[in-house]
N, C-alpha and C. Protein backbone atom coordinates (compact mmCIF):
# COMPACT_ATOMS: atom_id res chain seq x y z
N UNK A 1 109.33 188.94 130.76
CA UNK A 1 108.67 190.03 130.09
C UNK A 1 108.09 190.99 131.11
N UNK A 2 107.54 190.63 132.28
CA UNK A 2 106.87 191.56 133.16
C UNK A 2 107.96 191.71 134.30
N UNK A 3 108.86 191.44 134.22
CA UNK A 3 110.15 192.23 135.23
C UNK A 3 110.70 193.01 134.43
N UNK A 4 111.12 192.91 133.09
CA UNK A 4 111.38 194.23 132.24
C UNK A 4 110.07 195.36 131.83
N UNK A 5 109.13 194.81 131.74
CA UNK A 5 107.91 196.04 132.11
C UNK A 5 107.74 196.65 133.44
N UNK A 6 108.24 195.96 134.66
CA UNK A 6 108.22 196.62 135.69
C UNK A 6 109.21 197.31 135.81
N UNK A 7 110.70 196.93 135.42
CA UNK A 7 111.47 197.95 135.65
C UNK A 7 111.30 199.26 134.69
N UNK A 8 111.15 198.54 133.30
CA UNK A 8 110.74 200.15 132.63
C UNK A 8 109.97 201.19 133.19
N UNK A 9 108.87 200.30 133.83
CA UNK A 9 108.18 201.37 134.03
C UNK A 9 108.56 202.23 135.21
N UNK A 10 109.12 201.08 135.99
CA UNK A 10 109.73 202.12 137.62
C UNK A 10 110.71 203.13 137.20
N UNK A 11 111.79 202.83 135.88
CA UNK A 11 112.48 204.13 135.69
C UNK A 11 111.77 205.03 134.74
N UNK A 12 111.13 204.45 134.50
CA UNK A 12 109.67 205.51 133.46
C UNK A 12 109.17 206.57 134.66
N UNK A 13 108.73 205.96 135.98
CA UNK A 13 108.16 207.01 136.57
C UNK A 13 108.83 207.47 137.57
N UNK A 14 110.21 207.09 137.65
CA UNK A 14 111.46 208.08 138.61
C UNK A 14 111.51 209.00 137.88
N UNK A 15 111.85 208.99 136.56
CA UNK A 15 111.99 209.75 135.26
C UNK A 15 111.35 211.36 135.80
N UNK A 16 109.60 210.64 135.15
CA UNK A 16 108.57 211.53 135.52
C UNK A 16 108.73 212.25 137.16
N UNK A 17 109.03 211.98 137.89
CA UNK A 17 109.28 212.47 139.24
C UNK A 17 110.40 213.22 139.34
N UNK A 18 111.37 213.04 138.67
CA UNK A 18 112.05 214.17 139.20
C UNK A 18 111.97 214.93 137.89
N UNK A 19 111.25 214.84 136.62
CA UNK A 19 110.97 216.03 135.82
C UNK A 19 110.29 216.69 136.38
N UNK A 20 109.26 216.74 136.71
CA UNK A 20 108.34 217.64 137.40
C UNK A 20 109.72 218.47 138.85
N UNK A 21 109.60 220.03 137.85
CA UNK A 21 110.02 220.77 138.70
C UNK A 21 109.59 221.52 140.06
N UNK A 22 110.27 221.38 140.94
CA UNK A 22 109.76 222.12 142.28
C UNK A 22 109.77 222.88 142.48
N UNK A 23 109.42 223.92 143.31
CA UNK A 23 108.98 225.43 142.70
C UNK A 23 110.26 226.33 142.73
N UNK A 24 111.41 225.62 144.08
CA UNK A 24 112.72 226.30 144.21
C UNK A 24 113.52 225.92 143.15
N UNK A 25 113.06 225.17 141.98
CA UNK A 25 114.00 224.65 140.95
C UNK A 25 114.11 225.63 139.79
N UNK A 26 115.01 225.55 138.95
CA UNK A 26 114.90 226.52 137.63
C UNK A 26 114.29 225.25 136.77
N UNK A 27 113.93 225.86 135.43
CA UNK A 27 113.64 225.18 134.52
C UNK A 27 114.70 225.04 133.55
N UNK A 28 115.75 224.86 133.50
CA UNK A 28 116.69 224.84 132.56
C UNK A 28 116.91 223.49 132.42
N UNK A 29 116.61 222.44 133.31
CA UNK A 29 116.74 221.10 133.38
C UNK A 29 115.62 220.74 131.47
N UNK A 30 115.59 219.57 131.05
CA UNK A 30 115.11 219.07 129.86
C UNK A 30 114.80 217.85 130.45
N UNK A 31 113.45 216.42 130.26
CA UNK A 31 113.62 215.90 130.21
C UNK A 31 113.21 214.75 128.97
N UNK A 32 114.13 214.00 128.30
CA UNK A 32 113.64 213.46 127.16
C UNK A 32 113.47 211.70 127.62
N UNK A 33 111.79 211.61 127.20
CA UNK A 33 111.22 210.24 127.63
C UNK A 33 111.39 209.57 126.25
N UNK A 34 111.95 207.90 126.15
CA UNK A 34 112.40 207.48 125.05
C UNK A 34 112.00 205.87 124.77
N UNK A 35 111.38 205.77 124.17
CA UNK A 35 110.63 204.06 124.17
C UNK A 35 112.15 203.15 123.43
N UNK A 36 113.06 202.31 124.20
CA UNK A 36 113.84 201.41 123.20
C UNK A 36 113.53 200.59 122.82
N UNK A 37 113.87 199.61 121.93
CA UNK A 37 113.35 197.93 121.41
C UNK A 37 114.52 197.54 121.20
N UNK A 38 114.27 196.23 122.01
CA UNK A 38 115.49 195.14 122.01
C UNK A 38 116.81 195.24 122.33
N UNK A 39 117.66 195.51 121.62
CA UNK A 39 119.33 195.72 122.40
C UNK A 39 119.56 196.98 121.53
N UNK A 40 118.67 198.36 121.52
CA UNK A 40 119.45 199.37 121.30
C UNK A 40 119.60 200.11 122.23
N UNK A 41 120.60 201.03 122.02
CA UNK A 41 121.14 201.91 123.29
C UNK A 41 120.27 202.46 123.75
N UNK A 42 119.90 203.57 125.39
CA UNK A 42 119.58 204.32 125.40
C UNK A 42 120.49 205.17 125.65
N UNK A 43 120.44 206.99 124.44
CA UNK A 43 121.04 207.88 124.71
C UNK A 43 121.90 208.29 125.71
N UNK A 44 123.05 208.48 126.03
CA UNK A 44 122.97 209.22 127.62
C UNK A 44 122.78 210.46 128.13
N UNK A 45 122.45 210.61 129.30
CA UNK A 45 121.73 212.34 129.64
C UNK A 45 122.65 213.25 129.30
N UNK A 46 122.64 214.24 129.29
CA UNK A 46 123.68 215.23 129.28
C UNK A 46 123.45 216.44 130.43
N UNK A 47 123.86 217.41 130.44
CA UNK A 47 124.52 218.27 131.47
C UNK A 47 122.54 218.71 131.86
N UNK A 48 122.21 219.13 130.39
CA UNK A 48 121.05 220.18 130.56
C UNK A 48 119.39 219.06 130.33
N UNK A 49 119.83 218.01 129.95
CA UNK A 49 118.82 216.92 129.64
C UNK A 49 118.73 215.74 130.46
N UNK A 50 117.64 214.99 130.83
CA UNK A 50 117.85 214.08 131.34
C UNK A 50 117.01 212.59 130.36
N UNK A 51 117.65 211.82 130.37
CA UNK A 51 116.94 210.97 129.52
C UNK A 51 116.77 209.55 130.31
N UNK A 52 115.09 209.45 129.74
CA UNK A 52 114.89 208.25 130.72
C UNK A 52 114.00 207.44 129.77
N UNK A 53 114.84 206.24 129.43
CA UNK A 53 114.09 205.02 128.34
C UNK A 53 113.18 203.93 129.22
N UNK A 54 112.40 203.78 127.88
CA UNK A 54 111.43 202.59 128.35
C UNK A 54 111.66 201.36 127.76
N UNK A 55 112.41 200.36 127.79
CA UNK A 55 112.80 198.94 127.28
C UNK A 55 111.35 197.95 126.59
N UNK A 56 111.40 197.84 125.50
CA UNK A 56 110.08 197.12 125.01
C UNK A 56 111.09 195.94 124.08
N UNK A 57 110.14 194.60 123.70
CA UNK A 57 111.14 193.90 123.42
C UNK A 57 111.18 193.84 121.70
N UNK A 58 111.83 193.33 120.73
CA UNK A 58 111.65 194.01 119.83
C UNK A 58 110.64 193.52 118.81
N UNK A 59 110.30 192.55 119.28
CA UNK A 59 109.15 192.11 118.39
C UNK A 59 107.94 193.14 118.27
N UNK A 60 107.62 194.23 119.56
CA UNK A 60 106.95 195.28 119.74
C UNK A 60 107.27 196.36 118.57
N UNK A 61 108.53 196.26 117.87
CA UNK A 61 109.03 197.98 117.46
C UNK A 61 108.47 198.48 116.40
N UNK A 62 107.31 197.54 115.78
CA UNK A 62 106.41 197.79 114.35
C UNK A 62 104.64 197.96 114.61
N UNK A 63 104.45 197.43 115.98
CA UNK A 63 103.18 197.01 116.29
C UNK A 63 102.47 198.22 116.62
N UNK A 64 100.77 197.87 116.49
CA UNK A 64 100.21 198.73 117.24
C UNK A 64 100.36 199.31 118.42
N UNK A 65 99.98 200.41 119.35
CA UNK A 65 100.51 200.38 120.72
C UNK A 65 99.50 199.57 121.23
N UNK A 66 99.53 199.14 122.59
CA UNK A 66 98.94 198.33 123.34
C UNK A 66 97.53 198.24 123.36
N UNK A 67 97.32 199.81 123.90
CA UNK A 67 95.75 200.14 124.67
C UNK A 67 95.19 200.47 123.08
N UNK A 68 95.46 200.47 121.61
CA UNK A 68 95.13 200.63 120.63
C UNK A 68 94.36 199.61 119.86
N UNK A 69 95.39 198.50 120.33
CA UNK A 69 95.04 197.18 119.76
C UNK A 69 93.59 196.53 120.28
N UNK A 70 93.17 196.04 119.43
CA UNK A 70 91.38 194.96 119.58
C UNK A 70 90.50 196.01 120.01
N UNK A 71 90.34 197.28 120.01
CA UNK A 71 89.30 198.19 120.44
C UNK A 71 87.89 198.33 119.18
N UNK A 72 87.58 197.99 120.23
CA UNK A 72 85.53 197.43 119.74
C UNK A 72 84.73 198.91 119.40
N UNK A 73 85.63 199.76 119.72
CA UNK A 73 84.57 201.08 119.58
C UNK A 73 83.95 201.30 118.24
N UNK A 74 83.03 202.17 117.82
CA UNK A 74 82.46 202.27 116.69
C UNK A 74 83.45 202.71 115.83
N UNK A 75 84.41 203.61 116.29
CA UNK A 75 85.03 204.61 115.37
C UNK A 75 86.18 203.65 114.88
N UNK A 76 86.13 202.41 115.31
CA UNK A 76 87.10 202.00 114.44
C UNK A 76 86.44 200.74 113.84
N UNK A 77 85.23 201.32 113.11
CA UNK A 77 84.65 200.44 112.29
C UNK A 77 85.02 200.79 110.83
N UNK A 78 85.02 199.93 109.74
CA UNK A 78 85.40 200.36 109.19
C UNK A 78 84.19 200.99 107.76
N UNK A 79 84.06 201.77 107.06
CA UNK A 79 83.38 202.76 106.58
C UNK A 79 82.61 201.63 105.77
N UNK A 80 82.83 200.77 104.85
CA UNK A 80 82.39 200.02 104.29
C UNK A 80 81.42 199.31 105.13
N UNK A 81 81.91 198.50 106.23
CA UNK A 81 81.23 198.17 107.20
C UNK A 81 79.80 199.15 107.61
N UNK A 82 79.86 199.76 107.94
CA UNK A 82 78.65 201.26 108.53
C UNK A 82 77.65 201.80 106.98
N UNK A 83 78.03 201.38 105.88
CA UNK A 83 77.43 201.71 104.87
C UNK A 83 76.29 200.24 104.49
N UNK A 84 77.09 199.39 104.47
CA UNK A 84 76.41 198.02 104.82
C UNK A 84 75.11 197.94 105.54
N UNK A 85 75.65 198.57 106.84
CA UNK A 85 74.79 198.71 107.81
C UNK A 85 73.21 199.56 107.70
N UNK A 86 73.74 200.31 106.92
CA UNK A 86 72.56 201.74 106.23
C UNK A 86 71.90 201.19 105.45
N UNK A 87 72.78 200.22 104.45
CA UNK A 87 71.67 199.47 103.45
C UNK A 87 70.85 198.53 103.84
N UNK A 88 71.36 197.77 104.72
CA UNK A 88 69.63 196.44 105.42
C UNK A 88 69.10 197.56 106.01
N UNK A 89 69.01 198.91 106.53
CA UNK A 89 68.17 199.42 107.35
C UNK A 89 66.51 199.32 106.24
N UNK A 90 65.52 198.57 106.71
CA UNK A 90 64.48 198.67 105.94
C UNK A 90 64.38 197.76 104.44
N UNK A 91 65.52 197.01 104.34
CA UNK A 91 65.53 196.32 103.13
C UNK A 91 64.27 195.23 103.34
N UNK A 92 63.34 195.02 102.74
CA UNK A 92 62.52 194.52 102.86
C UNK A 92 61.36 194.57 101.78
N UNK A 93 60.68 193.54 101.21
CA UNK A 93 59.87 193.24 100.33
C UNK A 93 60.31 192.99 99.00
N UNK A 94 60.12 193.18 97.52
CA UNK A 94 60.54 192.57 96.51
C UNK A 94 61.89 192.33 96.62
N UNK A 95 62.85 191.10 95.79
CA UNK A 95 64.12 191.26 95.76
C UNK A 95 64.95 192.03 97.19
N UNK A 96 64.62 190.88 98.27
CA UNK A 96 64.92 191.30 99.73
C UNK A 96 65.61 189.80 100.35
N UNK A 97 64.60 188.88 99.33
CA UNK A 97 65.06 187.62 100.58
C UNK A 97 64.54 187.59 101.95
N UNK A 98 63.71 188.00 102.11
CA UNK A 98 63.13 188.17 103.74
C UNK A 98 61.47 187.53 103.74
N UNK A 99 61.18 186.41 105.00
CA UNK A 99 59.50 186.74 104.76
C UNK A 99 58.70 187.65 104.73
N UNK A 100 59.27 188.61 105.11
CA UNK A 100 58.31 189.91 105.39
C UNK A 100 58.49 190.82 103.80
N UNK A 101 56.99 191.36 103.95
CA UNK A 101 56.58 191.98 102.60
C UNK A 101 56.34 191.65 101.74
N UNK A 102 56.10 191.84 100.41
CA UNK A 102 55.26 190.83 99.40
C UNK A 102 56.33 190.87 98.77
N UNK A 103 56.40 189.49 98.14
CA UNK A 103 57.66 189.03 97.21
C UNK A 103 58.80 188.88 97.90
N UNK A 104 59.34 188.95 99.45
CA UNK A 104 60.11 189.14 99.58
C UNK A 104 61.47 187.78 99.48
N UNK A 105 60.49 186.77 99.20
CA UNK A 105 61.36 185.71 99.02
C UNK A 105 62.28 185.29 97.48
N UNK A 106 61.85 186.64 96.82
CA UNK A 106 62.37 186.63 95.06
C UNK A 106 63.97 187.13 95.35
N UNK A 107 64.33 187.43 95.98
CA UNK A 107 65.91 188.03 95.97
C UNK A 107 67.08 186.86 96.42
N UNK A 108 66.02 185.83 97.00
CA UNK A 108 66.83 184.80 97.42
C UNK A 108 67.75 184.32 96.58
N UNK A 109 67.44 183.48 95.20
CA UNK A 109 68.67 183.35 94.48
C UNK A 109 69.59 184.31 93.61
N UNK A 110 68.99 185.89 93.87
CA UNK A 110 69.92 186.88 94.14
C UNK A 110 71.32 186.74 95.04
N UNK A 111 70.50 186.59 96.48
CA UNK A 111 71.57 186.74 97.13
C UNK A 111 72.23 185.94 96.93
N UNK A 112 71.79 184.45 96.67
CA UNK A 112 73.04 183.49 96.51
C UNK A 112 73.78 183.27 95.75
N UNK A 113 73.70 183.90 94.21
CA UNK A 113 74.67 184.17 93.41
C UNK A 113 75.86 185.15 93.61
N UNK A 114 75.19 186.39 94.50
CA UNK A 114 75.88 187.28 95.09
C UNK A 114 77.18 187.04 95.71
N UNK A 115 76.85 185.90 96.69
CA UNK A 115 77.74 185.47 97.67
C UNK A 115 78.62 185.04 97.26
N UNK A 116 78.15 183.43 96.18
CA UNK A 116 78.97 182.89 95.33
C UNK A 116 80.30 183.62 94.64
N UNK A 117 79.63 184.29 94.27
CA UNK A 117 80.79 185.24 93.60
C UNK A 117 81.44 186.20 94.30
N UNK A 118 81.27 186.29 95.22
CA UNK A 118 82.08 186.82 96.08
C UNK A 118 83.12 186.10 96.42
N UNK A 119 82.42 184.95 97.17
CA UNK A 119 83.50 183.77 97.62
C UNK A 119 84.33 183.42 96.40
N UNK A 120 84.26 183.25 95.20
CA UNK A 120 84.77 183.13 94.21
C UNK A 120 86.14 183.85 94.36
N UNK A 121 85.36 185.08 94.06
CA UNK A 121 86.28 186.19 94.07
C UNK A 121 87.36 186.73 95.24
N UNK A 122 87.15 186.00 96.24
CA UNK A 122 88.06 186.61 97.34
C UNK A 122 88.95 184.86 97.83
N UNK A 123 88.81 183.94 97.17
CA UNK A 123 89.66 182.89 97.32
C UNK A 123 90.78 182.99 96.57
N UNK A 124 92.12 183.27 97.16
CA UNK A 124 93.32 183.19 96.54
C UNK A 124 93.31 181.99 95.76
N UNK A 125 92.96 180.91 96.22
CA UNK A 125 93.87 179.51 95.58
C UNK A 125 93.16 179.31 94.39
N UNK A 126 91.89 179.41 94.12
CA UNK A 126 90.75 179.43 92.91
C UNK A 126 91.88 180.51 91.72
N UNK A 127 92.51 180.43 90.76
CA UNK A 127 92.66 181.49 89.94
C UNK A 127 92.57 180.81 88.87
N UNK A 128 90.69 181.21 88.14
CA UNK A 128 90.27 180.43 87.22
C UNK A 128 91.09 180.84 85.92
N UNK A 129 91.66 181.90 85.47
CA UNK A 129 92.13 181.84 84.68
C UNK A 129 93.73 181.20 84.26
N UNK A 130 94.64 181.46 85.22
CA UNK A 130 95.60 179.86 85.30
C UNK A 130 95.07 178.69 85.34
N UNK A 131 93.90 178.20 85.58
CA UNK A 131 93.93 176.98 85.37
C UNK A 131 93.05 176.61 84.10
N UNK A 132 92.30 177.97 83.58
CA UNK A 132 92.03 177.68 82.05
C UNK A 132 92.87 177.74 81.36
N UNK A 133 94.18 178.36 81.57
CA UNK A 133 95.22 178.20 80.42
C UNK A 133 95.93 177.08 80.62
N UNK A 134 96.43 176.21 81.89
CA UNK A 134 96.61 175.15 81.95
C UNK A 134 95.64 174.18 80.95
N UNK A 135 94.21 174.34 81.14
CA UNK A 135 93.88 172.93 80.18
C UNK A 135 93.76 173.20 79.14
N UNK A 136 93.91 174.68 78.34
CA UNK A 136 94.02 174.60 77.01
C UNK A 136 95.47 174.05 76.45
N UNK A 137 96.83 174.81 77.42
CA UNK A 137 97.62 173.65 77.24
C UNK A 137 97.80 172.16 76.94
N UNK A 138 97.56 171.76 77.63
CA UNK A 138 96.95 170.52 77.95
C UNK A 138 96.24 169.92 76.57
N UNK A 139 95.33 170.60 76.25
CA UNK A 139 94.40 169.98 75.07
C UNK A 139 94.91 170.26 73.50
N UNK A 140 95.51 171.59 74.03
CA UNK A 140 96.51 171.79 72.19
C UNK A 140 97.55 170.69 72.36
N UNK A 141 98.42 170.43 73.55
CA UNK A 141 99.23 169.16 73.64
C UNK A 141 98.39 167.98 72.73
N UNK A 142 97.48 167.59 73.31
CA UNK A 142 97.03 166.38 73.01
C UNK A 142 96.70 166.69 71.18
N UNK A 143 95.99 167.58 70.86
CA UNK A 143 95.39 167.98 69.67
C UNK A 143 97.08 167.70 68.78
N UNK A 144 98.10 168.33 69.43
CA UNK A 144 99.23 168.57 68.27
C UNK A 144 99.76 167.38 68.39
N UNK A 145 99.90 166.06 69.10
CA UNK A 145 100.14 164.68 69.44
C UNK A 145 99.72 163.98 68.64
N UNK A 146 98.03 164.82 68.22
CA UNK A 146 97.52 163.61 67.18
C UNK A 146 97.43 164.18 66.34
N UNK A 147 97.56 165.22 65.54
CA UNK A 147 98.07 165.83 64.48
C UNK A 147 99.54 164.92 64.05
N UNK A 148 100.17 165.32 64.83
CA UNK A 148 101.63 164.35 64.37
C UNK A 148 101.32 163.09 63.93
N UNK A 149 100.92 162.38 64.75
CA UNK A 149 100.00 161.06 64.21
C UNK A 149 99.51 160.71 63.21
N UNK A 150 98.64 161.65 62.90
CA UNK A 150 98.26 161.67 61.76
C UNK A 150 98.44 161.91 60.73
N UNK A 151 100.01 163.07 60.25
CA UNK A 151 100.69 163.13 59.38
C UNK A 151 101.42 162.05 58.93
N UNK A 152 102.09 161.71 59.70
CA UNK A 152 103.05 160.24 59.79
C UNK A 152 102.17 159.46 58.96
N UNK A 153 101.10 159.08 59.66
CA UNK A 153 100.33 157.70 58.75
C UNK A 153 99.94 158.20 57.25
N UNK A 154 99.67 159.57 56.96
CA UNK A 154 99.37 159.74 55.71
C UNK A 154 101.08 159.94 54.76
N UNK A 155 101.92 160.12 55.84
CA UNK A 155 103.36 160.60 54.41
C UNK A 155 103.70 159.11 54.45
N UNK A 156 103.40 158.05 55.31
CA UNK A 156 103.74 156.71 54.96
C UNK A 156 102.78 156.32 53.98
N UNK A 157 101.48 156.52 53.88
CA UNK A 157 100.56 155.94 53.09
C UNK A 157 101.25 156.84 51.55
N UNK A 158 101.46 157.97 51.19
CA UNK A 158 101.71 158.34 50.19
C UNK A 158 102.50 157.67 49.87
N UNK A 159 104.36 157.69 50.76
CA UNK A 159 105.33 156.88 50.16
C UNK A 159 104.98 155.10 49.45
N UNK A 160 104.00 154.76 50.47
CA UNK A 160 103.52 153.43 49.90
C UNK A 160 102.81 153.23 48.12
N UNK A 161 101.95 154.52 48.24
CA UNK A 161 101.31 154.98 47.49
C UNK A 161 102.37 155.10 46.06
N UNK A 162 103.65 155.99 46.52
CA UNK A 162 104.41 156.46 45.11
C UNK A 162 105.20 154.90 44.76
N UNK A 163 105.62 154.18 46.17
CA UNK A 163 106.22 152.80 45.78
C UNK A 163 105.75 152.10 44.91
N UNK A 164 104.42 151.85 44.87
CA UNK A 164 103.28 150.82 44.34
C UNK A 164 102.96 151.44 42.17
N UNK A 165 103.10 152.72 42.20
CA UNK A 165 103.20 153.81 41.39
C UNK A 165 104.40 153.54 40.29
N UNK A 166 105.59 153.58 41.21
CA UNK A 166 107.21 153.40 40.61
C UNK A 166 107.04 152.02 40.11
N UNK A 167 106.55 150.96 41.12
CA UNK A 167 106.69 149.37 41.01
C UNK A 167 106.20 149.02 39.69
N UNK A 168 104.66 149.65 39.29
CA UNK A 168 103.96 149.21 38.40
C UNK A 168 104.55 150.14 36.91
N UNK A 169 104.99 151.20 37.25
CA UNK A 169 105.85 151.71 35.98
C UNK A 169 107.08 151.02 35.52
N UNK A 170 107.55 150.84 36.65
CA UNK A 170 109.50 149.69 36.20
C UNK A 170 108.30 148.51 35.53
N UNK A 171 107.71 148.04 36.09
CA UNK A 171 106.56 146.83 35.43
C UNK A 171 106.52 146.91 34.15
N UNK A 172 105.86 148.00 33.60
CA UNK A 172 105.53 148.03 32.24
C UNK A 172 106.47 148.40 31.06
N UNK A 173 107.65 149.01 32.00
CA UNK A 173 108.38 149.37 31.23
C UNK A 173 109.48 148.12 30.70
N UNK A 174 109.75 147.26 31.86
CA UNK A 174 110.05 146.29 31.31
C UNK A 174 109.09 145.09 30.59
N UNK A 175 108.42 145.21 30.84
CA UNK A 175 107.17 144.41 29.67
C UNK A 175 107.65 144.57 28.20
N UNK A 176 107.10 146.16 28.26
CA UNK A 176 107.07 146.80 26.65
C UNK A 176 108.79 146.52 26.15
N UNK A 177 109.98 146.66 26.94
CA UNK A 177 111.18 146.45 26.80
C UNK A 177 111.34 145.09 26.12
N UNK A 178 110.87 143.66 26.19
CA UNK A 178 111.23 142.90 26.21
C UNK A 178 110.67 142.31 24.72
């Protein structure tokens, strides 16, 4: 990785060296500086242009640039962040959570509901409402399981019911028959 950054850069700054025209030179010369990634071509010069690439590898060809990346400065704080910041300025006394000032310890289970639900709210794997429809599943299953159940035992108890019904009618009828 750092012998292809060194050579880029050594033809990066031959490049730059002989663009810079000398004063007996015309300017009709062009020179076009060209960042590549991974195994694509670089252009070739032509008559009036000169082209001089910089080889990066290609896992680079989406990324931040270098000197961009992890910078601590303010300005790349982000706005939410700095508004945050404005609001503890002076937060203090009732509904504060802080020892200082009177009452300031009443906001405490403020804040901790606050949080809660935050954390709630920003955990992917928690998604309370799939898993409330899972156990209502779940419980109409069981509910319609014993529903079934319970039909069964009553259309058997009827049929028993009309058997016992029929039995005692053929009964009497042969009684009175005889």
């Amino acid at each position: 990785m750092s012998r292809i950054f060194l050579a880029a850069s050594a033809i990066f700054l031959s490049g730059v060296a002989l663009a810079a025209p000398a004063p007996a030179q015309d300017d009709s010369e062009r020179v076009n500086q060209l960042i590549v990634y991974g195994d694509d071509p670089c252009p070739p010069s032509t008559a009036d242009q000169i082209t001089v690439c910089a080889r990066k590898d290609e896992s680079e060809r989406y990324r931040i640039p270098e000197p961009l990346r992890d910078s601590q400065s303010p300005q790349n704080d982000a706005w939410n962040n700095r508004v945050i910041a404005y609001e503890t300025v002076g937060k203090q006394g009732i509904l504060s959570c802080s020892p200082a000032g009177a009452a300031g310890w009443t906001g405490c289970l403020n804040q901790m509901i606050e949080t809660a639900y935050a954390e709630k709210g920003s955990d992917p794997s928690l998604r309370f409402s799939d898993l409330i429809a899972a156990e209502r599943e779940k419980r109409l299953a069981t509910i319609d399981a014993e529903a079934d159940a319970t039909q069964e035992r009553v259309e058997e108890a009827e049929k028993a019911y009309e058997e016992r019904m029929r039995a005692e009618r053929e009964a009497k009828e042969a009684a009175s028959g005889n």
